[in-house]
Every structure is written in C-alpha cells, then in structure tokens.
C-alpha atoms as a PDB file:
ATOM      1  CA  UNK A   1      -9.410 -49.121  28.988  1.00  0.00           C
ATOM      2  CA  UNK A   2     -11.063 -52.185  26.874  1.00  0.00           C
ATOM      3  CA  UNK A   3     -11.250 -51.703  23.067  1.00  0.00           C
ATOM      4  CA  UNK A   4     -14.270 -49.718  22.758  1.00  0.00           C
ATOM      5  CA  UNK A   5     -13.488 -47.312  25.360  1.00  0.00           C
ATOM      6  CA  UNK A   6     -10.851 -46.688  23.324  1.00  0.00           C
ATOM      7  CA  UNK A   7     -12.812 -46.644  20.148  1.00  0.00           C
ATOM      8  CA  UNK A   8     -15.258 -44.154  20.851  1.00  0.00           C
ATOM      9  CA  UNK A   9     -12.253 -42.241  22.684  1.00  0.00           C
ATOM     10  CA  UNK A  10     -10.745 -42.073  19.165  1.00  0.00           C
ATOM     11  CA  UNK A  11     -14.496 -41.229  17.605  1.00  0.00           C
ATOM     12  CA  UNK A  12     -15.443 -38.381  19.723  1.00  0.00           C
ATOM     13  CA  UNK A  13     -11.805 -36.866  18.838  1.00  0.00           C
ATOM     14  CA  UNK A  14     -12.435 -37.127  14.985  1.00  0.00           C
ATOM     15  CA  UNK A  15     -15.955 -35.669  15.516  1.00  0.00           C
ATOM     16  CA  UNK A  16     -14.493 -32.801  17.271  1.00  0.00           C
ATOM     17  CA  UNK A  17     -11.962 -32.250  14.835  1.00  0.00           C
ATOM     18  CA  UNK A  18     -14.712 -32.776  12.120  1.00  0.00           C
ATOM     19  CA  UNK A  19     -16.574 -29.947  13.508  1.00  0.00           C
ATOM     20  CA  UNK A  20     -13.866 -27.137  13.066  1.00  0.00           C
ATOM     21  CA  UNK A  21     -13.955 -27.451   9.442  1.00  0.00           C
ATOM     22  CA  UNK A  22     -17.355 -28.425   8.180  1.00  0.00           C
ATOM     23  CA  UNK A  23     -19.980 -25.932   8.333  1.00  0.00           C
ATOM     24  CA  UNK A  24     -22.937 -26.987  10.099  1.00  0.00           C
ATOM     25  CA  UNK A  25     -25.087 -23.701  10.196  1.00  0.00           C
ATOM     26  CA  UNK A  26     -25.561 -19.973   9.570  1.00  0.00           C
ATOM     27  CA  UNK A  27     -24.700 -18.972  13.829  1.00  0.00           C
ATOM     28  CA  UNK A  28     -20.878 -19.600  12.828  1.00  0.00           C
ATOM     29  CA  UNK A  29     -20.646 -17.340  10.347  1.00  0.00           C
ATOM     30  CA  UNK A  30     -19.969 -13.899  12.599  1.00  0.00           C
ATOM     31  CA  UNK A  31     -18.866 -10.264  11.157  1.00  0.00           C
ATOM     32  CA  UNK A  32     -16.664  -8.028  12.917  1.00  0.00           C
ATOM     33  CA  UNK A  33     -18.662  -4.662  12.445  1.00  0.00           C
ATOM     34  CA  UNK A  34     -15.537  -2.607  12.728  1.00  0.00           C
ATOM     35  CA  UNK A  35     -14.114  -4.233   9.837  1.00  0.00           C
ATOM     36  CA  UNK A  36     -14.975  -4.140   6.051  1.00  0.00           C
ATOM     37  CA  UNK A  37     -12.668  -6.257   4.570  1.00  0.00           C
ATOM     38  CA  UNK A  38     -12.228 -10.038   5.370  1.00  0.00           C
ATOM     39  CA  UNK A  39     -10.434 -13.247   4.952  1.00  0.00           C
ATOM     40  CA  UNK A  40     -12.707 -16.654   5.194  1.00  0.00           C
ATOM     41  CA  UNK A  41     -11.043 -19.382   7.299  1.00  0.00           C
ATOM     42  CA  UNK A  42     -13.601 -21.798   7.010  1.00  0.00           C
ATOM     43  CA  UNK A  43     -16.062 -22.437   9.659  1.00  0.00           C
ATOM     44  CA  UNK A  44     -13.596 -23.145  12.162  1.00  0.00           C
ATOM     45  CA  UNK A  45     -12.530 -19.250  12.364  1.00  0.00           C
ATOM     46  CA  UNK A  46     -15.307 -17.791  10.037  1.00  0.00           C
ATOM     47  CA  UNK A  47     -14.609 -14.123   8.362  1.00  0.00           C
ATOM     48  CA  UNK A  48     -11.063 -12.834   9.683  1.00  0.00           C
ATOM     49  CA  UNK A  49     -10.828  -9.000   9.341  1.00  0.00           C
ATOM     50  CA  UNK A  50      -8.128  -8.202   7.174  1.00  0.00           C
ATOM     51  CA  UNK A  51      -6.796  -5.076   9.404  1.00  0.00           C
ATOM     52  CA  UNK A  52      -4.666  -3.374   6.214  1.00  0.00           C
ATOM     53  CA  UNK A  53      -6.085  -4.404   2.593  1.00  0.00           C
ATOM     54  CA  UNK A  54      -3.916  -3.704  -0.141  1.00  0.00           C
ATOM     55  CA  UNK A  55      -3.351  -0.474  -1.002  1.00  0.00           C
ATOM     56  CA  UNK A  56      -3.935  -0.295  -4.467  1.00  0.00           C
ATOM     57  CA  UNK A  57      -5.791   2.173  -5.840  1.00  0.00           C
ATOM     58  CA  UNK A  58      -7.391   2.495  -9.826  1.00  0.00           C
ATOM     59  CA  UNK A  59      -4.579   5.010 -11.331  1.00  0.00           C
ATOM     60  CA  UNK A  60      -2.046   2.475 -10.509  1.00  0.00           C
ATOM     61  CA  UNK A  61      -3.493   0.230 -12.875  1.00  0.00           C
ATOM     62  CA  UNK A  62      -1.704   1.334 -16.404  1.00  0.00           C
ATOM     63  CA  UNK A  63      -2.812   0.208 -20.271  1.00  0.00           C
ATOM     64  CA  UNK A  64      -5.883  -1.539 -19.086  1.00  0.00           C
ATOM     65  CA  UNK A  65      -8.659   1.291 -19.046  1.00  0.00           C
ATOM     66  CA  UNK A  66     -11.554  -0.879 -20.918  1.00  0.00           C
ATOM     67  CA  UNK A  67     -11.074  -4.049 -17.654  1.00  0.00           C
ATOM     68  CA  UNK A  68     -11.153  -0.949 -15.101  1.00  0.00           C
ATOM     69  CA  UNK A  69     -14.025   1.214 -16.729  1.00  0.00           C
ATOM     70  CA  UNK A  70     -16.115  -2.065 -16.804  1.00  0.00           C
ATOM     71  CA  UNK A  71     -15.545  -3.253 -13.637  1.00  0.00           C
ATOM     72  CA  UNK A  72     -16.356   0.419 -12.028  1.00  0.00           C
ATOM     73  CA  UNK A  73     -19.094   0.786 -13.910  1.00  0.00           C
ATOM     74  CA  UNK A  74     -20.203  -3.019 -12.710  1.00  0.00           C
ATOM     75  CA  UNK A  75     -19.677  -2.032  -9.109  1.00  0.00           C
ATOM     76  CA  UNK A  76     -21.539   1.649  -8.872  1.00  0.00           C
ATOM     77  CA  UNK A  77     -24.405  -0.433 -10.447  1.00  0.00           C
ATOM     78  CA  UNK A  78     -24.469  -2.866  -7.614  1.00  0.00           C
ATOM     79  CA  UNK A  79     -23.870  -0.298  -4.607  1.00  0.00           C
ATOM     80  CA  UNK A  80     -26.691   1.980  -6.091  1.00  0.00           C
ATOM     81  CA  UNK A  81     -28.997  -1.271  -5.708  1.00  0.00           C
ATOM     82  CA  UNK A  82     -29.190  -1.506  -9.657  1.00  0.00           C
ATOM     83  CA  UNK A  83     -28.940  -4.905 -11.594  1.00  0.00           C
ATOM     84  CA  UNK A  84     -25.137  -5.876 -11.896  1.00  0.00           C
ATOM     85  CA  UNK A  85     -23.256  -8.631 -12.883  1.00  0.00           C
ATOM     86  CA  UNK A  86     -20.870 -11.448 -11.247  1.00  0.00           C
ATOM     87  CA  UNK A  87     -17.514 -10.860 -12.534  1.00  0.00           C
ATOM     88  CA  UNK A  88     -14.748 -13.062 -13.833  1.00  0.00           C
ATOM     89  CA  UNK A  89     -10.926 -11.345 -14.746  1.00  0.00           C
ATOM     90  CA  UNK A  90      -9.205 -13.907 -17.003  1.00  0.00           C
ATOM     91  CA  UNK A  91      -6.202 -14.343 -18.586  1.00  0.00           C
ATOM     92  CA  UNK A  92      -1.980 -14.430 -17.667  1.00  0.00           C
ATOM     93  CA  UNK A  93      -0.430 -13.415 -14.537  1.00  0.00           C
ATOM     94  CA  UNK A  94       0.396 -10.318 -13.833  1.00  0.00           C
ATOM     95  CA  UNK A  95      -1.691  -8.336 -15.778  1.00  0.00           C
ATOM     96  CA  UNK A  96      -3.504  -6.946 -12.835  1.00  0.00           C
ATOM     97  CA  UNK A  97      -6.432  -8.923 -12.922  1.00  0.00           C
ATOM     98  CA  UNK A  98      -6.752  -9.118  -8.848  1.00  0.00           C
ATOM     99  CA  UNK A  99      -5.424  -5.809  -8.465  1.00  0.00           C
ATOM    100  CA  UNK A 100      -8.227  -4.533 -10.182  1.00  0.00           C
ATOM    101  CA  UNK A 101     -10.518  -6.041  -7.772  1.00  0.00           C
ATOM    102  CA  UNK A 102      -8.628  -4.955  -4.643  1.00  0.00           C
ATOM    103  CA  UNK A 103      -8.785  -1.295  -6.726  1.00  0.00           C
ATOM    104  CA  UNK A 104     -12.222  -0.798  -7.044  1.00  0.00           C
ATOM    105  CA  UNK A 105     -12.627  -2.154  -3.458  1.00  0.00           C
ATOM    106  CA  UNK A 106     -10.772   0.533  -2.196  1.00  0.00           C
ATOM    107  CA  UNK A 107     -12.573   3.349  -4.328  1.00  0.00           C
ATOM    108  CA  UNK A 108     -15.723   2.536  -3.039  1.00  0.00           C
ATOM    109  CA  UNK A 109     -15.077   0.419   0.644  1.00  0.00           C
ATOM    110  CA  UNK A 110     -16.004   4.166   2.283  1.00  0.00           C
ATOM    111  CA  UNK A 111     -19.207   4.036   0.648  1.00  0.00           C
ATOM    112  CA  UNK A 112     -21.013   0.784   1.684  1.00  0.00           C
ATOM    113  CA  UNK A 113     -18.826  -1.887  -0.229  1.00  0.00           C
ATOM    114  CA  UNK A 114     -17.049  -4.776   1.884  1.00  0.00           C
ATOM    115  CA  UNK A 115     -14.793  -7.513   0.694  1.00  0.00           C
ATOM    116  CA  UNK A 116     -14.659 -10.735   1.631  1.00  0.00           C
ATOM    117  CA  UNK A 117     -11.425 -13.015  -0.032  1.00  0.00           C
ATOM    118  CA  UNK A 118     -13.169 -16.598  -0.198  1.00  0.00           C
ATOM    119  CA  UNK A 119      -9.986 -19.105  -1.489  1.00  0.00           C
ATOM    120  CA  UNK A 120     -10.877 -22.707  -3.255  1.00  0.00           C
ATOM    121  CA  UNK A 121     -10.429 -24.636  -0.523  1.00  0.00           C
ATOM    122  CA  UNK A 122     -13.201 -23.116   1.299  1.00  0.00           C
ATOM    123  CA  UNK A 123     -15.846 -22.955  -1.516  1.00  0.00           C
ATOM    124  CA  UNK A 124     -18.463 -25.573  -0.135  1.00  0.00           C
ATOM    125  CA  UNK A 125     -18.869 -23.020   2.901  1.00  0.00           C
ATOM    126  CA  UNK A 126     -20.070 -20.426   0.045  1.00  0.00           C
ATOM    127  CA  UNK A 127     -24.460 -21.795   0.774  1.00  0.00           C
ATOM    128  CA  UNK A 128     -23.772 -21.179   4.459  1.00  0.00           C
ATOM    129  CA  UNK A 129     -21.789 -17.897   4.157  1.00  0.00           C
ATOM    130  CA  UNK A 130     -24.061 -15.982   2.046  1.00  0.00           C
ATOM    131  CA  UNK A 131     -27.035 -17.022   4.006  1.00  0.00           C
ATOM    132  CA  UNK A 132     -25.224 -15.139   7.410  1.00  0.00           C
ATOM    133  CA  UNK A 133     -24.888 -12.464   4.481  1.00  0.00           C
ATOM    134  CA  UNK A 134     -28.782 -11.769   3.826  1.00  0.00           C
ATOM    135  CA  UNK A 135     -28.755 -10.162   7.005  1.00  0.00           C
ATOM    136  CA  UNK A 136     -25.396  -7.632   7.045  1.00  0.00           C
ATOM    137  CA  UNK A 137     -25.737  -4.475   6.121  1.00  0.00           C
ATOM    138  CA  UNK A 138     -24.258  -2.748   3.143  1.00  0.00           C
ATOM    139  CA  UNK A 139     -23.108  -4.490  -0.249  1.00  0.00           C
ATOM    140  CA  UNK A 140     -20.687  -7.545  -0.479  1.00  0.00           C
ATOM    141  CA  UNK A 141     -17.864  -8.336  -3.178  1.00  0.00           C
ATOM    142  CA  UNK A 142     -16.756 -12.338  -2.503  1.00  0.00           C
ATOM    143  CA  UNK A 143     -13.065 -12.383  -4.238  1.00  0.00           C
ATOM    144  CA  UNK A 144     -11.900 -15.533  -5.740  1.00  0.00           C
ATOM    145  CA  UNK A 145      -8.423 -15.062  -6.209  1.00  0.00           C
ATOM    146  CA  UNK A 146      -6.849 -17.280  -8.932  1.00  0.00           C
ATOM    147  CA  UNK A 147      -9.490 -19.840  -9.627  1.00  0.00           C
ATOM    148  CA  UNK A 148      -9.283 -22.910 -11.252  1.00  0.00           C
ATOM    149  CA  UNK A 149     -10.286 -26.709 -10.948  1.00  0.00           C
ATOM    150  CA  UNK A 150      -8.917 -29.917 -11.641  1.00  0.00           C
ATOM    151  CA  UNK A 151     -11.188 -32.060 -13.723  1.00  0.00           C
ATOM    152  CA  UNK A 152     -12.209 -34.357 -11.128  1.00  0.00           C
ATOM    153  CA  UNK A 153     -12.869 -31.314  -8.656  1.00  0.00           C
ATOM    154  CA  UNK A 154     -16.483 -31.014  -8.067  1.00  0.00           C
ATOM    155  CA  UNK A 155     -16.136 -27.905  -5.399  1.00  0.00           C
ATOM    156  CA  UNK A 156     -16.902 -25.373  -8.073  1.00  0.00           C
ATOM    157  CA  UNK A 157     -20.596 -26.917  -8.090  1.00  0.00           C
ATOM    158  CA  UNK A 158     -20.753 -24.611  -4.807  1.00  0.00           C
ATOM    159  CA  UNK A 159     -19.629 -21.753  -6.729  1.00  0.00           C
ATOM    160  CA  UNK A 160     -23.155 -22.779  -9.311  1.00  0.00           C
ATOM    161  CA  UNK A 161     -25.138 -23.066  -7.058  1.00  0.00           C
ATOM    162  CA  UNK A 162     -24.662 -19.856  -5.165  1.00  0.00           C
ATOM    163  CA  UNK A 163     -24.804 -17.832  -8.642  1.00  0.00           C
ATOM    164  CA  UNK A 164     -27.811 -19.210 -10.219  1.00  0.00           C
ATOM    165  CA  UNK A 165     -29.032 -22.513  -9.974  1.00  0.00           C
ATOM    166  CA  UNK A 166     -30.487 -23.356  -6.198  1.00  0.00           C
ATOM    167  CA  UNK A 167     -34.253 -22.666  -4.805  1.00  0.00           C
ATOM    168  CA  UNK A 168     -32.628 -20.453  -2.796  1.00  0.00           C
ATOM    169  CA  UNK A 169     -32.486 -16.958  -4.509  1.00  0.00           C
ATOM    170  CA  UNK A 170     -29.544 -15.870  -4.179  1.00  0.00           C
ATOM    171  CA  UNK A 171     -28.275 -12.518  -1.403  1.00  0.00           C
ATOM    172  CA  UNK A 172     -28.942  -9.435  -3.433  1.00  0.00           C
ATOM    173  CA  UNK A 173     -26.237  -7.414  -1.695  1.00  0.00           C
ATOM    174  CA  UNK A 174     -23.551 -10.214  -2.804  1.00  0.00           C
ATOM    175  CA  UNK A 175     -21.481 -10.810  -5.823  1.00  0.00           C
ATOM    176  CA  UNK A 176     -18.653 -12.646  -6.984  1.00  0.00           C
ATOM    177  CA  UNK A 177     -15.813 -11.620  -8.481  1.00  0.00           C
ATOM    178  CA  UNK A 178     -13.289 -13.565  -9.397  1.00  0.00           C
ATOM    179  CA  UNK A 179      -9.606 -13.983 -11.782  1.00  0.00           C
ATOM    180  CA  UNK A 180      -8.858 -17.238 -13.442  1.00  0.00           C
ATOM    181  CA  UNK A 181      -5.566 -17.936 -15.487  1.00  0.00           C
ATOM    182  CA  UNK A 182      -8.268 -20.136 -17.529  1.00  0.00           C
ATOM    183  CA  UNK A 183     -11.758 -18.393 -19.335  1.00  0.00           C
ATOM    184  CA  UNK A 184     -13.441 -21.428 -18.383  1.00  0.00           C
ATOM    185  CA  UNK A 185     -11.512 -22.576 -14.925  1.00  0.00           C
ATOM    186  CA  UNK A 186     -11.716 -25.899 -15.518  1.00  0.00           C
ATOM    187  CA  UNK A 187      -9.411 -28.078 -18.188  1.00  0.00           C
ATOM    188  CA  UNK A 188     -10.685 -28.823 -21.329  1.00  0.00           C
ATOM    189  CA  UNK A 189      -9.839 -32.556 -23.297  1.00  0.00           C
ATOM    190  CA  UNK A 190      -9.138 -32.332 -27.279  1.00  0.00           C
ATOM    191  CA  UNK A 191     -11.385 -36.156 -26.660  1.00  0.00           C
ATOM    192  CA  UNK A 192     -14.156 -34.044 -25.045  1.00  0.00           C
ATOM    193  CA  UNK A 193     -14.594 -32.454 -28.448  1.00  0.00           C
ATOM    194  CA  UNK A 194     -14.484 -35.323 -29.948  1.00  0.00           C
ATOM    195  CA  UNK A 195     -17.634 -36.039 -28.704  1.00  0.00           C
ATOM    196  CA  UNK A 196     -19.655 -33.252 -29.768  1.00  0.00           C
ATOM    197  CA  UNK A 197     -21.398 -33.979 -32.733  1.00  0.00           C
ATOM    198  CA  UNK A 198     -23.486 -31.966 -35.318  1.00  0.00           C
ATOM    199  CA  UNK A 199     -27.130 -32.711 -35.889  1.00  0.00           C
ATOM    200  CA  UNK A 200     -28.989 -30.622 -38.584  1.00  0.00           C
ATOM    201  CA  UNK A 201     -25.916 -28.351 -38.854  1.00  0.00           C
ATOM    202  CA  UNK A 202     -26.536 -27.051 -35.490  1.00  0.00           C
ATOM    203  CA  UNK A 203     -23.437 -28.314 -32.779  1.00  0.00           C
ATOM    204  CA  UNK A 204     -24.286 -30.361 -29.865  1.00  0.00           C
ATOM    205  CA  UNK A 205     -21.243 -30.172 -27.156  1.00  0.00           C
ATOM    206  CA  UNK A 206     -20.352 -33.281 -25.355  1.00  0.00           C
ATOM    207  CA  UNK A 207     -21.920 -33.815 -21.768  1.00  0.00           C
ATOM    208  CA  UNK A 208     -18.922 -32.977 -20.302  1.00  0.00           C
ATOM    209  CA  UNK A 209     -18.129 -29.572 -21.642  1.00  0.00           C
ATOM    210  CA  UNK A 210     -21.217 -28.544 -20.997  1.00  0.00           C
ATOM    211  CA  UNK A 211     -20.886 -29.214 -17.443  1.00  0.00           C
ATOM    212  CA  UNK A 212     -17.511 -27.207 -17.575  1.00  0.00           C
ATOM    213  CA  UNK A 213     -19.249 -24.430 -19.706  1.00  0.00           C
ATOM    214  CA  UNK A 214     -21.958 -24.222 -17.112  1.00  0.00           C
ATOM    215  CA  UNK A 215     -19.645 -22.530 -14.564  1.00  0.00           C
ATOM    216  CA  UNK A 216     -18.376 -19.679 -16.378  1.00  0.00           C
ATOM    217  CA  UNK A 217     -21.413 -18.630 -18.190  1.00  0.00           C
ATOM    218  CA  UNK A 218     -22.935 -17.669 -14.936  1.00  0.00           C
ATOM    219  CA  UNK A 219     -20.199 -14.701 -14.833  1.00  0.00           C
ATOM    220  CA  UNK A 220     -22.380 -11.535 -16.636  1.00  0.00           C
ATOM    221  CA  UNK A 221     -19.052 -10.153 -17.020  1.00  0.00           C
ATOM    222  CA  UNK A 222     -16.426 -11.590 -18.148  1.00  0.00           C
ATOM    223  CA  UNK A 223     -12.915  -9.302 -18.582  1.00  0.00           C
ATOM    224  CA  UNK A 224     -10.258 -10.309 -20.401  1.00  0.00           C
ATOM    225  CA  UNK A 225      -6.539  -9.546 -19.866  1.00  0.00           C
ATOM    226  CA  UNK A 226      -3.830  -9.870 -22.350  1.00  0.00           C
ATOM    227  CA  UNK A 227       0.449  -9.456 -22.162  1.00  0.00           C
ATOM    228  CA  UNK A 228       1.279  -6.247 -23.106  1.00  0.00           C
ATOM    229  CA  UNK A 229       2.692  -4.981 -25.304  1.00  0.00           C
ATOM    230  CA  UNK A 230       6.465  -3.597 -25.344  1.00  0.00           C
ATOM    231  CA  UNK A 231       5.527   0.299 -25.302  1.00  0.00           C
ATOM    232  CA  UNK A 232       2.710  -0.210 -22.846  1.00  0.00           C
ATOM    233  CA  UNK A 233       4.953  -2.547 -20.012  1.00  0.00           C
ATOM    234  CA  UNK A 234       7.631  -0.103 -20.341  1.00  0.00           C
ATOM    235  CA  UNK A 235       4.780   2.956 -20.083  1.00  0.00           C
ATOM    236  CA  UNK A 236       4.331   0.923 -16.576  1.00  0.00           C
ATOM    237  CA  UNK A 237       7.974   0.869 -15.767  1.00  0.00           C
ATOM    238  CA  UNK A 238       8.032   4.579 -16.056  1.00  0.00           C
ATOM    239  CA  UNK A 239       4.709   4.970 -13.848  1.00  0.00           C
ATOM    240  CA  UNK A 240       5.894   3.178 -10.916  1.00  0.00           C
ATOM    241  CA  UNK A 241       9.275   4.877 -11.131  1.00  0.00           C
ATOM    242  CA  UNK A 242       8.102   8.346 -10.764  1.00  0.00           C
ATOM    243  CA  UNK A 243       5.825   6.747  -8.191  1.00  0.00           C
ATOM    244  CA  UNK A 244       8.311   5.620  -6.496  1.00  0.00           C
ATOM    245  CA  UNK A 245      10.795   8.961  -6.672  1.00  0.00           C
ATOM    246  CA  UNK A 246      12.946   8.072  -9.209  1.00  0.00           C
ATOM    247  CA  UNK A 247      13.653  10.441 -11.592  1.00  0.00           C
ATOM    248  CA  UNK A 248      14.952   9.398 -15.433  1.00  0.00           C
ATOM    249  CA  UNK A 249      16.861  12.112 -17.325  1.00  0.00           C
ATOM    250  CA  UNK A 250      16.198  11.664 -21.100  1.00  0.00           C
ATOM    251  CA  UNK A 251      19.868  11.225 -21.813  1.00  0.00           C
ATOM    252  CA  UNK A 252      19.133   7.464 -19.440  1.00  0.00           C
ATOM    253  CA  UNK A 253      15.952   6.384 -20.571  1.00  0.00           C
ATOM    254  CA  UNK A 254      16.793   4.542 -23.649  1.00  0.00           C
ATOM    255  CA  UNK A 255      20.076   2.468 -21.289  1.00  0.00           C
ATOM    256  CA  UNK A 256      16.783   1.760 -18.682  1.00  0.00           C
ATOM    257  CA  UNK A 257      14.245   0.909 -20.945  1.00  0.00           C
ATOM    258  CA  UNK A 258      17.065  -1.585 -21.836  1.00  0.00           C
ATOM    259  CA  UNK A 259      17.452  -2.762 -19.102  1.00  0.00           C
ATOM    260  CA  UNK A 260      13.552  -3.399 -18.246  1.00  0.00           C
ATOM    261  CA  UNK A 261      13.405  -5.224 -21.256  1.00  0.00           C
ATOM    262  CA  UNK A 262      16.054  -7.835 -20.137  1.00  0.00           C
ATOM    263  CA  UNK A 263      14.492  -7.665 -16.690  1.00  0.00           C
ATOM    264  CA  UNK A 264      11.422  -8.778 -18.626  1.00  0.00           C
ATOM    265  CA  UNK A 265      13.183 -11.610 -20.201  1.00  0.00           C
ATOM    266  CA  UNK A 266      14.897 -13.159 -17.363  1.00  0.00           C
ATOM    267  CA  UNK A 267      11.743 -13.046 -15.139  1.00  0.00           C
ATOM    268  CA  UNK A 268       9.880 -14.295 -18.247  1.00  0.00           C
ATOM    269  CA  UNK A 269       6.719 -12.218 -18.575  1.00  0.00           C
ATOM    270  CA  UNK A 270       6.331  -8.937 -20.126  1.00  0.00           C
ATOM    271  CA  UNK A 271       3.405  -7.973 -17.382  1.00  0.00           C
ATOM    272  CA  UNK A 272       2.723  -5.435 -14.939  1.00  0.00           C
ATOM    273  CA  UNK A 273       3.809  -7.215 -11.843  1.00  0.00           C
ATOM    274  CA  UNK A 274       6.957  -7.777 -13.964  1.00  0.00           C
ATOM    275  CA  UNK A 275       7.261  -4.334 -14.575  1.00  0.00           C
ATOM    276  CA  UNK A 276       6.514  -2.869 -10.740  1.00  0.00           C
ATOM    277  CA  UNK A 277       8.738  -5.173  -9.845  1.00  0.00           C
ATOM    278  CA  UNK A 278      11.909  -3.842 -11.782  1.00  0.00           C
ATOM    279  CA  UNK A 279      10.438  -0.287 -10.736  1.00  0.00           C
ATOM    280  CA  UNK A 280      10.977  -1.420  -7.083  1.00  0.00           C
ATOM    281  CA  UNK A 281      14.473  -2.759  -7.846  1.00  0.00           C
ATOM    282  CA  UNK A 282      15.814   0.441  -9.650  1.00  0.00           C
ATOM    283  CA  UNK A 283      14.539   2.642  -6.992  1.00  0.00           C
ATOM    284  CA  UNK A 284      16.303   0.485  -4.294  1.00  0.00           C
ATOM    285  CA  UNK A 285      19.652   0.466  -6.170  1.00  0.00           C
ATOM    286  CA  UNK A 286      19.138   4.514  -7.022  1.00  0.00           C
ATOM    287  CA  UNK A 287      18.732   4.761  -3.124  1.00  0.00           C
ATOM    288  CA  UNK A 288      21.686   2.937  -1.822  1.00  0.00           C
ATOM    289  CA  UNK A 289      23.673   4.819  -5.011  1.00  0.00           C
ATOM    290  CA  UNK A 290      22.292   8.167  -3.192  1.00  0.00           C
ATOM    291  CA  UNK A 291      23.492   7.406   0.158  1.00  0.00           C
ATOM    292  CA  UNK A 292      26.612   6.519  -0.551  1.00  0.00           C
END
C-alpha cells in the first residue's frame, strides 16, 4: 500500500467517524412515537426513549410552593397553546430544582407534554433538533440539567440562538427549561467590572458581561432556589419518612430530628436531596431492626 493509499485509508476513517457525531441534517433526528420522554445522544443515536422517567411527582416537592406554582402555571400556559416562557431553576444543589422539572413532566406527560433531556455536550445539535421538532405532534419541554459554561465555552451561543436571536423563528411547541448552580451560567471576572464605566450617571457594562448577560435574559422565567431552612429540611425529613413507612412516635422525634441534623452536617448541605436521603437510610435501618 504506497503512502497515499494509506492516507486517504486513514481520511475516509476520520470522515466516517466524523459523521456519527456532527449533525448534518434534520432526516437524523427520528422520534419513537411510542415514547414521550427522551434522552439526546447526539446525531449519532438521535432521541433515545427513556423507557421509565423518574417518578417524581409535585407533592413530593416540600417548602418550595412559589418555584412549583410558577412553573405549573408556566407549563398549562404552553400546553393550552398560550404565550409561555423558557425557564431557568437556579441556585444550590439539592433543592429540587430538576426535580421540579421531571414533576411537572409527569403531571402533564398524559396530556400532550413530552420531554426531551438535551446535556451540554450536545448543545450545537439544538438548530437541527428543533427543526425535526416543527413537525411532531404535541408540546415539547428540552431539559438542561445542570448548566453551566466555562468562560472560553462558546456552545451556549446554540442555546441563543435557538431562544431568540436566529431568522429562524423559533418551534412554537418547544421550550427550554433548564437548572443552573449559577443565575447567569457562565463565570463572572471582578476585572470584567472593572470595565464598565458610567457615562451621564447611567452604567455601561463591559463587552464581555454583556455577552454573558445575553444568555440568561432570554429565560422569561427565571426561579430561584435557596438552602432551607432548619424547620423546613427537617419538615422534608418527616415527609419522606411517612412516605416511606416509617412511623416516628413523639417520644423519638426530637433524638431523630437530631440525628438529621448531624446527617446534614456530615453530608454538608442542609437540602432536600440531603434530607430524602437520610429518610432512605432510617427506613433501611428501621427495616433490618424489624426483621430481626
């Protein structure tokens, strides 16, 4: 084999490798009509039906009523064809920002909603995806779990241009919702501010932040989550323990509530993952205590 044998050998390889991951056109993206909740794998695989979603439902979402009233009220709008709003959940772990999401999913998935989970690394097939969406039937919730960017990232300029700012108008059964640990998802420089400036004591931010800026303002609706505080994570601990079976005499709950507190402490986060979590470990000790 002489050298450029072997170089276009080694060419047509790449290319074919190439083509598994970058989107060329719409006819990749296919839907699975028996499903209505999906995983995107990138054009190689396209939307993977996700064959048991989470089971979370609204009630099991404790001391955050104003996120979940806004959010459901966000989503009947869109599924009754009304003006609604792309969605951003922000703020620490745990505090059931992308439960929420998964939640209102499964209140209304019998009634024309779908979900498709897009991740980060896939965000510059967003143009191509909702185009194969314009054409599906029934209303579309695109969830981007835990989103952020590094400052030299420029994939979130997908994200832009699919909420406002192509010639393309955007699908009008599609929205985004998605949960950041940051309000703004991208890092923010104390030398950025630096070079804002004030001109006729009205404040001009720096180029840059107003790139960053850019991004989140698209989100209509933006829901903030905060830690909780100690009566409302131990309020949780008691939900998901009479969830789960377990049953707390009065004469015990001031030893348990103890106990969740130090739970809290090791784990360090006073959240509501933190708190289902002790639930879960309680009512597998109380079990084995039981049977034996």
């Amino acid at each position: 084999m002489t050298d450029q044998d072997l170089f276009f050998k080694h060419a047509n390889a790449l290319l074919d490798r190439l083509e598994q991951v970058l989107p060329v056109n719409g006819r990749r993206v296919q839907f699975d009509g028996s499903a209505d909740c999906w995983r995107y794998g990138g054009a190689a695989h396209g939307p993977v039906p996700v064959r048991h979603p989470a089971s979370v439902q609204l009630d099991d979402l404790q001391c955050v009523d104003r996120q979940k009233d806004a959010l459901d009220r966000n989503t009947r709008q869109f599924l009754a064809g009304l003006p609604a709003n792309h969605a951003l959940l922000w703020g620490p772990r745990g505090t059931g920002k992308s439960s929420l999401i998964k939640a209102v999913f499964n209140r209304y998935r019998g009634k024309g909603l779908n979900l498709i989970e897009v991740d980060r690394d896939h965000l510059g097939d967003l143009p191509v995806l909702c185009d194969a969406l314009y054409e599906q039937p029934g209303r579309f919730l695109l969830f981007c779990d835990d989103l952020s960017f590094s400052a030299d990232d420029a994939s979130y300029k997908a994200l832009k241009v699919i909420m406002d700012g192509s010639i393309s108008e955007p699908p009008e059964n599609v929205l985004i919702y998605a949960t950041s640990n940051r309000r703004h998802l991208i890092p923010e420089y104390m030398h950025e501010n630096e070079q804002s400036r004030m001109e006729e004591g009205e404040l001009h931010l720096s180029e840059s932040l107003e790139e960053k800026l850019s991004l989140s303002e698209r989100f209509g609706l933006w829901l903030s989550f905060h830690p909780f505080r100690q009566e409302e994570y131990l309020a949780i601990v008691h939900y998901w323990l009479e969830r789960l079976g377990v049953s707390v005499a009065a004469a015990e709950r001031e030893a348990l509530d103890k106990e969740a507190l130090k739970w809290a402490l090791e784990h360090g986060s006073r959240s509501g993952r933190s708190a289902a979590l002790y639930a879960r470990d309680r009512a597998g000790r109380t079990g084995l205590e039981n049977q034996s």
